[in-house]
Protein backbone atom coordinates (compact mmCIF):
# COMPACT_ATOMS: atom_id res chain seq x y z
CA UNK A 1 87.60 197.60 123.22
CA UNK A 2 85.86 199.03 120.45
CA UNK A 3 82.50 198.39 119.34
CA UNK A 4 83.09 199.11 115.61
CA UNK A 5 85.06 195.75 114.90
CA UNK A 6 83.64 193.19 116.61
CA UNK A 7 84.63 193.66 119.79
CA UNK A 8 88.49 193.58 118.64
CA UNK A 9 91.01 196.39 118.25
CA UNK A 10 92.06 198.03 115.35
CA UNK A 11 95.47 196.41 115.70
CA UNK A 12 94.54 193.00 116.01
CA UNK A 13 92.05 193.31 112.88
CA UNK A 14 94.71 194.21 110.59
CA UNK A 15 97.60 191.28 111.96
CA UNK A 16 98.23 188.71 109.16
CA UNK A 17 96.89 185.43 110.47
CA UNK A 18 99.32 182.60 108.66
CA UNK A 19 97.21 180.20 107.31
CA UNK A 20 98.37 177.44 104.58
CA UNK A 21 101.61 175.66 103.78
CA UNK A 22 105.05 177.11 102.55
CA UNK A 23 105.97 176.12 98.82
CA UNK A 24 108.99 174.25 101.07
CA UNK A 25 106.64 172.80 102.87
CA UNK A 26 104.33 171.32 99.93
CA UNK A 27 107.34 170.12 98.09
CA UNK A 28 108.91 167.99 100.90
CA UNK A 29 105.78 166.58 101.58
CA UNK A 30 105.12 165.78 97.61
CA UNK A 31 108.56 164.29 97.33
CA UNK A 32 107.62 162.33 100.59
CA UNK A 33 104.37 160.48 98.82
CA UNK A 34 106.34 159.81 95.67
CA UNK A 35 109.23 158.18 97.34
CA UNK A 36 106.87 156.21 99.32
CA UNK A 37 104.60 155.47 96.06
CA UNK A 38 107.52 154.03 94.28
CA UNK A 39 108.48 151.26 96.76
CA UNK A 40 105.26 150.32 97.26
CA UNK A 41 104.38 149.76 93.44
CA UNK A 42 107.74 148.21 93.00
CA UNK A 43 107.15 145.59 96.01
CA UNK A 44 103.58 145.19 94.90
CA UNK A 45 104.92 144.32 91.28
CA UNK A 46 107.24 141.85 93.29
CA UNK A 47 104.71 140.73 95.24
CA UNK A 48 102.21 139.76 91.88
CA UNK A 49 105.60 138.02 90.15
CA UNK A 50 106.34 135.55 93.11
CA UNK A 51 102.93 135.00 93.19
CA UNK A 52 102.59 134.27 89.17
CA UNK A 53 105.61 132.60 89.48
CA UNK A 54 103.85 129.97 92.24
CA UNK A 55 100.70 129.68 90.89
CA UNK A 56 102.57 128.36 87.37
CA UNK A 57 104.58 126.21 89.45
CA UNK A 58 101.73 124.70 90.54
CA UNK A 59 99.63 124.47 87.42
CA UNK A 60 102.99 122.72 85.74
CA UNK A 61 102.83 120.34 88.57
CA UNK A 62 99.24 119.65 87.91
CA UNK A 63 99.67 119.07 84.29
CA UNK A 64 102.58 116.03 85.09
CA UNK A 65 100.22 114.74 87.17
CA UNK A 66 97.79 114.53 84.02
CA UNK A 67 100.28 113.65 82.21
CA UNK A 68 101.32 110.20 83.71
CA UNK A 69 98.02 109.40 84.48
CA UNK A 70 97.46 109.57 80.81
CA UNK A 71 100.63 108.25 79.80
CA UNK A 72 100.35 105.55 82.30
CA UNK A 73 96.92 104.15 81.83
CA UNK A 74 95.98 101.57 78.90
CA UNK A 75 95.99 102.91 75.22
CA UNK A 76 97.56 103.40 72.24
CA UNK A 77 98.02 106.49 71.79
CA UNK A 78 101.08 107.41 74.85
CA UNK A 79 103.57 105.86 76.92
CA UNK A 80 106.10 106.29 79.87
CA UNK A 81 109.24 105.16 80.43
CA UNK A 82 112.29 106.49 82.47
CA UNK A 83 113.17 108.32 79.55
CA UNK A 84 110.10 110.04 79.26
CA UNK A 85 106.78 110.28 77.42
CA UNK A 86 106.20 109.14 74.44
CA UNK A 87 103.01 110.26 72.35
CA UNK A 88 101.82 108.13 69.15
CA UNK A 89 98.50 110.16 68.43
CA UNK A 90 98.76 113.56 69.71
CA UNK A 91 95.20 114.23 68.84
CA UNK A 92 93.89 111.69 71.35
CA UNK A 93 96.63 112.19 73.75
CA UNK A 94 95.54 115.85 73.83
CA UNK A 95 91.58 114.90 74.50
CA UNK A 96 92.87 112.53 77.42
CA UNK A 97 94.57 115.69 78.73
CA UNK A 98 91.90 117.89 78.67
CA UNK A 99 89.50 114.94 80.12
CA UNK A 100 91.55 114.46 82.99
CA UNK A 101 92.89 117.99 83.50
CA UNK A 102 89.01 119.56 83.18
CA UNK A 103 90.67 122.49 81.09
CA UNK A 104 91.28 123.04 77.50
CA UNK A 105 94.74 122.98 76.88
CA UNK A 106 96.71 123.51 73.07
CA UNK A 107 99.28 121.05 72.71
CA UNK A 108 101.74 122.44 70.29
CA UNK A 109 104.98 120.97 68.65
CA UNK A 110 106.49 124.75 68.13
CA UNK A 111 107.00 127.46 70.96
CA UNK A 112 104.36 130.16 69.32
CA UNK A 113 102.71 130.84 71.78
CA UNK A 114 101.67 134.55 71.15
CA UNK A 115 98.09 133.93 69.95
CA UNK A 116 96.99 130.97 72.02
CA UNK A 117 94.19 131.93 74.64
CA UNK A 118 94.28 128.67 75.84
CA UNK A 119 96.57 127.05 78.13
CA UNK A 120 99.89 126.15 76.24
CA UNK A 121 101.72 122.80 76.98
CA UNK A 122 104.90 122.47 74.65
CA UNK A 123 106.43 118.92 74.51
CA UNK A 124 110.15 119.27 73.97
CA UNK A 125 112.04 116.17 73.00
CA UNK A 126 115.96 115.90 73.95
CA UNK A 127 118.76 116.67 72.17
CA UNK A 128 119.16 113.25 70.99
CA UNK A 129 115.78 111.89 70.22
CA UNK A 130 115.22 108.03 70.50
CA UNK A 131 112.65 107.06 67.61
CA UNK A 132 111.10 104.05 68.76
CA UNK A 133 108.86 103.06 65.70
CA UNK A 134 108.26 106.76 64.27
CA UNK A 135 107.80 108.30 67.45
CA UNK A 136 109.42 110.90 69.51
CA UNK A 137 110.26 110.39 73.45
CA UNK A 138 110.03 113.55 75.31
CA UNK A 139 111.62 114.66 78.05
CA UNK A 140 110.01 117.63 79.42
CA UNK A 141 107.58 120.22 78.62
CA UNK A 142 106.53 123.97 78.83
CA UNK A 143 103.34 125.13 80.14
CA UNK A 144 102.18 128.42 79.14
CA UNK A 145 99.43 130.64 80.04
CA UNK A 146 98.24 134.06 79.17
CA UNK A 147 96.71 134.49 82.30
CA UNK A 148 99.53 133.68 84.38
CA UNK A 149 101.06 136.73 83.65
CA UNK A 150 103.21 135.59 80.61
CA UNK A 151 105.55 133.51 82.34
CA UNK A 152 106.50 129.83 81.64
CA UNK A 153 106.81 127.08 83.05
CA UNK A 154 109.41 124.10 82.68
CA UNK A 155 108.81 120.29 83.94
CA UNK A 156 110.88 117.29 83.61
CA UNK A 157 108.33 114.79 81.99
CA UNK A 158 109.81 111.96 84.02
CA UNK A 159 110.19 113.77 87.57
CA UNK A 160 108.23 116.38 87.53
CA UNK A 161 110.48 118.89 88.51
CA UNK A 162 108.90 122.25 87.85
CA UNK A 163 110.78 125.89 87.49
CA UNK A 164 109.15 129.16 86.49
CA UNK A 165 111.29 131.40 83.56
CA UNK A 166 111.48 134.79 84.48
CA UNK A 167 111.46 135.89 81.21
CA UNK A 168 107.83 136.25 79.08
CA UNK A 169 106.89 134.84 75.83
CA UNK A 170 105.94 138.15 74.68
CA UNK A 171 109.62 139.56 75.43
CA UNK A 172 111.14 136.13 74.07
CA UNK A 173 108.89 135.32 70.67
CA UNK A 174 108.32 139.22 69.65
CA UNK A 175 111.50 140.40 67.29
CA UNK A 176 112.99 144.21 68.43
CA UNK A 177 111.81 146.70 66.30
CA UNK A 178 114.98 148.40 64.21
């Protein structure tokens, strides 16, 4: 052995040592990550909707609960019947909403929905309205919220049958651009 390099031969000294990955190598393992990447943000994404989705659900549910036990208690300003809810003053109807409900809520007679921060509820009235002495009976409602990941909600006033939309109000209400 010589004493010059270390204690190593001159042949040894001047062997390429492989070290690193091939290009071959690096690319299968890049493609590798993405593919994985992509399912996993795509079930995550899935994950988040059903969970939206349930969380609305059960916020819509809430509010019918609210609902009849405002509609249902003594006053003049809503009523139930097995048609469905009937509101007189929508101011005070709203106030015995948010009262009972602990949250502000925006009661709203149109489907705009695109600048409300608030909790949305949207009473709609059948196709065939019974006026009973000016008023309108409605039959269910739409519950909105921003924070719910722009997804509605749709109850039946009367049983409180509750069904997420899949699609937003910021894909319904907002007009393609030509």
């Amino acid at each position: 052995k010589s004493i010059l390099f270390g204690g190593k031969t001159q042949m040894n000294l001047f062997k390429k040592a492989k070290k690193g990955f091939t290009l071959v190598e690096l690319v299968v393992v890049i493609a590798v990550i993405a593919i994985l990447s992509a399912v996993s943000v795509g079930a995550y994404f899935g994950i988040t909707d059903s969970a939206n989705s349930s969380r609305l659900e059960q916020e819509a549910k809430q509010i019918h609960t609210a609902i009849q036990a405002v509609a249902l208690a003594p006053n003049d300003h809503s009523s139930m019947s097995k048609t469905g809810l009937t509101i007189t003053d929508a101011g005070r109807f709203e106030a015995a909403l948010e009262e009972n409900l602990g949250i502000d809520v925006a009661l709203t007679d149109v489907q705009d929905t695109k600048d409300s921060t608030k909790p949305t509820i949207y009473f709609v009235a059948p196709s065939v309205a019974p006026v009973l002495g000016g008023s309108t009976v409605y039959s269910s409602f739409e519950y909105f919220s921003h924070e719910i990941g722009g997804k509605r909600a749709v109850a039946d006033v009367v049983t409180g049958d509750v069904k997420a939309t899949t699609t937003s109000a910021t894909e319904e209400e907002i007009p393609d651009q030509e």
